[in-house]
C-alpha atoms as a PDB file:
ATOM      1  CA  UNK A   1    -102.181 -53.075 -50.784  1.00  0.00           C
ATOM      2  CA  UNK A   2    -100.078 -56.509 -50.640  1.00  0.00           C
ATOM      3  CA  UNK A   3     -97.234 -57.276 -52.609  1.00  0.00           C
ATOM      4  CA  UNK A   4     -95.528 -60.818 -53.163  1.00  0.00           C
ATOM      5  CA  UNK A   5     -92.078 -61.783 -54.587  1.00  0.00           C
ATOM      6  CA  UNK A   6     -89.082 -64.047 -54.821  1.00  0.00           C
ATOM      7  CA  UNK A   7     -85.808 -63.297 -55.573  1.00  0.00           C
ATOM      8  CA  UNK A   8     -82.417 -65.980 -55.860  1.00  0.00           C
ATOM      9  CA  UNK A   9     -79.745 -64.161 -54.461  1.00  0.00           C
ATOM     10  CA  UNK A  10     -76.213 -65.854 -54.963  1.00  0.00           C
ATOM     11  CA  UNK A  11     -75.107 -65.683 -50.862  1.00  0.00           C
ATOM     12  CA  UNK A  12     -75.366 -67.819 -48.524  1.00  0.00           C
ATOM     13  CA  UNK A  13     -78.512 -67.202 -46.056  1.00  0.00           C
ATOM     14  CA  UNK A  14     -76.262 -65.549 -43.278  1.00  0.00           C
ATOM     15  CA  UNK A  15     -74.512 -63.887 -45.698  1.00  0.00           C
ATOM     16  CA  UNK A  16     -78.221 -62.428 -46.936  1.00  0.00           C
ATOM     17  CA  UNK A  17     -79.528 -61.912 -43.654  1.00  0.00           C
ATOM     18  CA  UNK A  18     -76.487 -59.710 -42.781  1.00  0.00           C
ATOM     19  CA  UNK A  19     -77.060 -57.746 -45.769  1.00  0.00           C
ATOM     20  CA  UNK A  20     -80.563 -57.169 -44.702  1.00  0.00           C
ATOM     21  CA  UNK A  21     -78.928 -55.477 -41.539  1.00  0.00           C
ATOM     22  CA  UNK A  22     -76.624 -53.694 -42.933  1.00  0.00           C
ATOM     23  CA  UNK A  23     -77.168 -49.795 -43.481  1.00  0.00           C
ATOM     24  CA  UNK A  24     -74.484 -49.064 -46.294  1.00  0.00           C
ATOM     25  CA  UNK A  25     -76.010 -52.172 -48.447  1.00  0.00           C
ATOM     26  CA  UNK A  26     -79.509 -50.820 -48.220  1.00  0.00           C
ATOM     27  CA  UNK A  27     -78.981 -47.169 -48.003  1.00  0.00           C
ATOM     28  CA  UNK A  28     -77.313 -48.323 -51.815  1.00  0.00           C
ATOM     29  CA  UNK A  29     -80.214 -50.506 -52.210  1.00  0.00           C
ATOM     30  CA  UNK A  30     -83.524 -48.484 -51.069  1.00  0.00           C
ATOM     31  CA  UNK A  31     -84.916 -46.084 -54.178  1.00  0.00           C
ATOM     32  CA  UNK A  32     -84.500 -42.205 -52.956  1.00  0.00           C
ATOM     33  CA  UNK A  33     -82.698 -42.911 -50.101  1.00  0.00           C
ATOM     34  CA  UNK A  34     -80.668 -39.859 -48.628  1.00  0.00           C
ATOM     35  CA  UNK A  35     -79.940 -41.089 -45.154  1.00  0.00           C
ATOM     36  CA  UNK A  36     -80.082 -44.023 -43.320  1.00  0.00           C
ATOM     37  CA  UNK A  37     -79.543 -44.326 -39.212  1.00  0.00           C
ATOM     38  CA  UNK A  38     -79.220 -48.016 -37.385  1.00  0.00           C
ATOM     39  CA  UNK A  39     -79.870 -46.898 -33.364  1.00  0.00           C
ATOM     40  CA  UNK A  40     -80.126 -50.455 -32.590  1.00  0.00           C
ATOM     41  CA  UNK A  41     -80.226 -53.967 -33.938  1.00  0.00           C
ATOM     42  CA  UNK A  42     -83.959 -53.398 -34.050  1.00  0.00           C
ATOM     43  CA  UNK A  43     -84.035 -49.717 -34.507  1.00  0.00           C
ATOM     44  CA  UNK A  44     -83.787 -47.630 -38.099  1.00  0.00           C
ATOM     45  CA  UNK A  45     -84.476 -44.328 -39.125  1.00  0.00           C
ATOM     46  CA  UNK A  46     -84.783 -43.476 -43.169  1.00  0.00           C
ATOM     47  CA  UNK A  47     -85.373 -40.055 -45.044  1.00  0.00           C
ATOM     48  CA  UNK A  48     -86.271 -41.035 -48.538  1.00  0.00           C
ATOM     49  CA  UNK A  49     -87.070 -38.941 -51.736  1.00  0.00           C
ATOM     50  CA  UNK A  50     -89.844 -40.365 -53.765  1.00  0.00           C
ATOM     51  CA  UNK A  51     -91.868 -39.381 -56.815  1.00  0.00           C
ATOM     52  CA  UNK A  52     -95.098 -41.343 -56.940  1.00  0.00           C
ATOM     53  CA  UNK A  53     -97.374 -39.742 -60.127  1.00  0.00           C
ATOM     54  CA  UNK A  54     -96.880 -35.889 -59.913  1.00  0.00           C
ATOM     55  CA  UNK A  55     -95.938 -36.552 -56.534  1.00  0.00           C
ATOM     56  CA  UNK A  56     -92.928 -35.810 -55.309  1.00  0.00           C
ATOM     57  CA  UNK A  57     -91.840 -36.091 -51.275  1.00  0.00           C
ATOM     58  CA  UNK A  58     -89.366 -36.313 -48.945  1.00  0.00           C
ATOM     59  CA  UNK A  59     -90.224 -39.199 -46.325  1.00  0.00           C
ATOM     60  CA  UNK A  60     -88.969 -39.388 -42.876  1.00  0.00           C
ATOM     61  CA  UNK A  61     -89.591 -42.416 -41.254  1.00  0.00           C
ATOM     62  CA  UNK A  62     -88.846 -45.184 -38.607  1.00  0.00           C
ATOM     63  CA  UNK A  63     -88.341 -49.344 -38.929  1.00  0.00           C
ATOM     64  CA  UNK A  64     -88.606 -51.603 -36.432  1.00  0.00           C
ATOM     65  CA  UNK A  65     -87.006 -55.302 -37.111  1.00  0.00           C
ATOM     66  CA  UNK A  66     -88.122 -58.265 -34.946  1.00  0.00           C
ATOM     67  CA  UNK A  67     -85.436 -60.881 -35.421  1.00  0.00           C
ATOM     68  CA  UNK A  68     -87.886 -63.743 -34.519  1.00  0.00           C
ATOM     69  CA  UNK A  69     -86.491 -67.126 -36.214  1.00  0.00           C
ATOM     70  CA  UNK A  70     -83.510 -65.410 -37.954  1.00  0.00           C
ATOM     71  CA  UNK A  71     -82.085 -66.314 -39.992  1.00  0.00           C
ATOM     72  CA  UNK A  72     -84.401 -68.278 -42.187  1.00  0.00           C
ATOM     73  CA  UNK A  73     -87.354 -65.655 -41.066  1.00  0.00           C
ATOM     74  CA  UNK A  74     -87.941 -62.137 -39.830  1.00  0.00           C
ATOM     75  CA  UNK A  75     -90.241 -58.769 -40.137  1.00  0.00           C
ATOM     76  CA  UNK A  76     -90.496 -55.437 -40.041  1.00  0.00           C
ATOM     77  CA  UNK A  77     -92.681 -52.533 -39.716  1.00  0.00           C
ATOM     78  CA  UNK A  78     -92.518 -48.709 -40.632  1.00  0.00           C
ATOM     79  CA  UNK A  79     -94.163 -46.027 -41.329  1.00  0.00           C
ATOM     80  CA  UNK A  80     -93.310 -42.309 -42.233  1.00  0.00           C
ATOM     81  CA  UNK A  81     -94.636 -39.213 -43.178  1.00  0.00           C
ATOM     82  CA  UNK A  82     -93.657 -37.176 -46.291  1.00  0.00           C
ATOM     83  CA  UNK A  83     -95.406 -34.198 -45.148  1.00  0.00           C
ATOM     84  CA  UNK A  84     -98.645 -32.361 -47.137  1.00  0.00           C
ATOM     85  CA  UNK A  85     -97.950 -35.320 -49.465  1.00  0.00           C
ATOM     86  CA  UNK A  86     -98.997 -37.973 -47.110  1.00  0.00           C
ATOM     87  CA  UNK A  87     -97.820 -40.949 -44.696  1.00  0.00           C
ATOM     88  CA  UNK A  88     -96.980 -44.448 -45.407  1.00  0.00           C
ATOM     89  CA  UNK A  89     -97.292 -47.552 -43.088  1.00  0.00           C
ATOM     90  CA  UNK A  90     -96.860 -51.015 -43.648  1.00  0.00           C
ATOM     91  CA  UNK A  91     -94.950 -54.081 -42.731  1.00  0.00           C
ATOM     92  CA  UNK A  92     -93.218 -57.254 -44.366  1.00  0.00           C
ATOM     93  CA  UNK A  93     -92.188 -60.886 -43.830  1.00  0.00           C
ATOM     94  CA  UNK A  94     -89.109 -61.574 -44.740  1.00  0.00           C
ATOM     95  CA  UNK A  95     -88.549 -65.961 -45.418  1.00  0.00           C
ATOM     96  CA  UNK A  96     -84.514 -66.597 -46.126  1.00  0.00           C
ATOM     97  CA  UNK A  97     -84.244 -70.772 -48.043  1.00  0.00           C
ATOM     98  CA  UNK A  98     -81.390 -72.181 -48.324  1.00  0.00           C
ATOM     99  CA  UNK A  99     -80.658 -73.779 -51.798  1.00  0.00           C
ATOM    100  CA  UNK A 100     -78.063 -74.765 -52.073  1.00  0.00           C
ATOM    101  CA  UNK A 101     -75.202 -72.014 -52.479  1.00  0.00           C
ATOM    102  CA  UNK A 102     -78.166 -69.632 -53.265  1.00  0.00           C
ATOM    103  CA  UNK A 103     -80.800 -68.324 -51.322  1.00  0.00           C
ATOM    104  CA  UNK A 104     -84.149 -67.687 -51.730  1.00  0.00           C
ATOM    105  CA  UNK A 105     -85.613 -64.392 -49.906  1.00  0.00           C
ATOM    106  CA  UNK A 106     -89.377 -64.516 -50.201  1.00  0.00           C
ATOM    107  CA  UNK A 107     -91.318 -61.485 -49.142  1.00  0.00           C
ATOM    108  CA  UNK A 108     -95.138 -60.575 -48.493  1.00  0.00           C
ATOM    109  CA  UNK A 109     -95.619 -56.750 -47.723  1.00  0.00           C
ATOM    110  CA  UNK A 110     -98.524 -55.329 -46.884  1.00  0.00           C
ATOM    111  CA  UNK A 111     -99.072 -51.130 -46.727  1.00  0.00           C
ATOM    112  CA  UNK A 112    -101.082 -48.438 -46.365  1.00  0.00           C
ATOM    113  CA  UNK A 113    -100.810 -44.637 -47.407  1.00  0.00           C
ATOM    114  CA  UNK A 114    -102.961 -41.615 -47.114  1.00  0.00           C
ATOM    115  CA  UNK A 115    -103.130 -37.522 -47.670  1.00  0.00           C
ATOM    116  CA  UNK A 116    -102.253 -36.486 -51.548  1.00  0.00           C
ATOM    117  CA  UNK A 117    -100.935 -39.829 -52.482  1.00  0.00           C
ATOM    118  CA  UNK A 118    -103.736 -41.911 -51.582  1.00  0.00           C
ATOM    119  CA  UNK A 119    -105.415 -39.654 -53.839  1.00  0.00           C
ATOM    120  CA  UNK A 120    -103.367 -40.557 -56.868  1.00  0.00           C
ATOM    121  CA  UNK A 121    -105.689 -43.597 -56.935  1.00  0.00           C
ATOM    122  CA  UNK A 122    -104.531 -47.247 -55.949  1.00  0.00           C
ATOM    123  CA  UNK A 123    -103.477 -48.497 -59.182  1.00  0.00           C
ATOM    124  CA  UNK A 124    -100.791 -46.003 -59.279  1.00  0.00           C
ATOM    125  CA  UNK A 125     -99.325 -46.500 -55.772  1.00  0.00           C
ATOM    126  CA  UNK A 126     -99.438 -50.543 -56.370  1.00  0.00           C
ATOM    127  CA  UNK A 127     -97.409 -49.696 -59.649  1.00  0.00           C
ATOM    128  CA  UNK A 128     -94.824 -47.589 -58.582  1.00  0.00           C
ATOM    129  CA  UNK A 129     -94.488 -49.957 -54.844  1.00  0.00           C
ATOM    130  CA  UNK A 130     -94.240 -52.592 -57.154  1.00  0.00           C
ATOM    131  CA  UNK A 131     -91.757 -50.956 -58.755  1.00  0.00           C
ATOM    132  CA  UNK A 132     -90.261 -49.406 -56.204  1.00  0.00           C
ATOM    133  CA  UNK A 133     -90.045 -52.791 -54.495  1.00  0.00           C
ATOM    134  CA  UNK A 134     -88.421 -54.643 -57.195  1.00  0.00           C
ATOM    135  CA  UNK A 135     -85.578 -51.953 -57.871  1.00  0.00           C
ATOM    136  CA  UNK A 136     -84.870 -52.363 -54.050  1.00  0.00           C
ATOM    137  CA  UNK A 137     -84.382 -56.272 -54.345  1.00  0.00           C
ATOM    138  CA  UNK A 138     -82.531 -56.457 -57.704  1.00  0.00           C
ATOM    139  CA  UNK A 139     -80.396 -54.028 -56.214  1.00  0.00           C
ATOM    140  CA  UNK A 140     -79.883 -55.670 -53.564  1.00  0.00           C
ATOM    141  CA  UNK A 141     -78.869 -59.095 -55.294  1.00  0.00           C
ATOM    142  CA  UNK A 142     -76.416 -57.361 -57.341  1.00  0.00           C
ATOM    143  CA  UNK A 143     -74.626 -55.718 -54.258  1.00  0.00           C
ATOM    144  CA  UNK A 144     -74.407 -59.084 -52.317  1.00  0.00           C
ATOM    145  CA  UNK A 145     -73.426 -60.991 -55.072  1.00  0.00           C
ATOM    146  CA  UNK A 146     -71.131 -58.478 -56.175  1.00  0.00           C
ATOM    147  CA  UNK A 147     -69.419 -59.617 -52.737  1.00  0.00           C
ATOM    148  CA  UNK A 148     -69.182 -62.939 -53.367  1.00  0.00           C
END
């Protein structure tokens, strides 16, 4: 499954790319999110509560960030497991344009699940990532521009 989107974010780049590294914004920001650990500028570690269909799980998981070309560009990876209800993997890339005052954040993700909610059937899981996805980034925009 891939997913594509744009959001205008009223922060400067730095001021979004700082965001996007710091735990308090996105443990606000990330749906179902009980607890979120940075162990290193590269290093986090999520446990997340999601309900996908009549599936409902708690997901532990890991995220790596490599910083590569920040701030205008970065990715990450992750995966977790929510126990009998399956595991999750994927990645994103992350682009940051300036425009002005504002700033663009462009993101392709790309993931994969399996166990119970693969089963759900892939229409589902691209619905509710979609979903999932945009809640996380209007979020997001409202917290940073919130500080400006």
């Amino acid at each position: 499954m891939e997913l594509e989107d744009e959001v205008r974010i009223l922060a400067s780049r730095v001021e979004v790319y700082e965001g996007l590294n710091d735990p308090e914004i996105l443990k606000q920001c990330i749906p179902g999110c009980e607890e979120l650990t940075k162990h290193s500028d590269t290093q986090l570690e999520a446990k997340v509560v999601l309900k996908i269909g009549p599936v409902k799980a708690k997901f532990s998981g890991n995220v790596t960030l490599n910083p590569i070309n920040v701030p205008e560009k970065f990715s990450l990876e992750g995966e977790g497991s929510g126990g009998i209800a399956g595991f999750a993997k994927g990645g994103a890339e992350v682009i940051l344009i300036e425009d002005g005052d504002e700033t663009i954040l462009r993101y392709t993700a790309k993931a994969d699940v399996g166990g119970k909610i693969a089963q759900l059937g892939s229409r589902l899981v691209t619905s509710t990532s979609k979903k999932l996805a945009g809640k996380f980034f209007e979020k997001f925009a409202e917290v940073i521009n919130e500080q400006n």
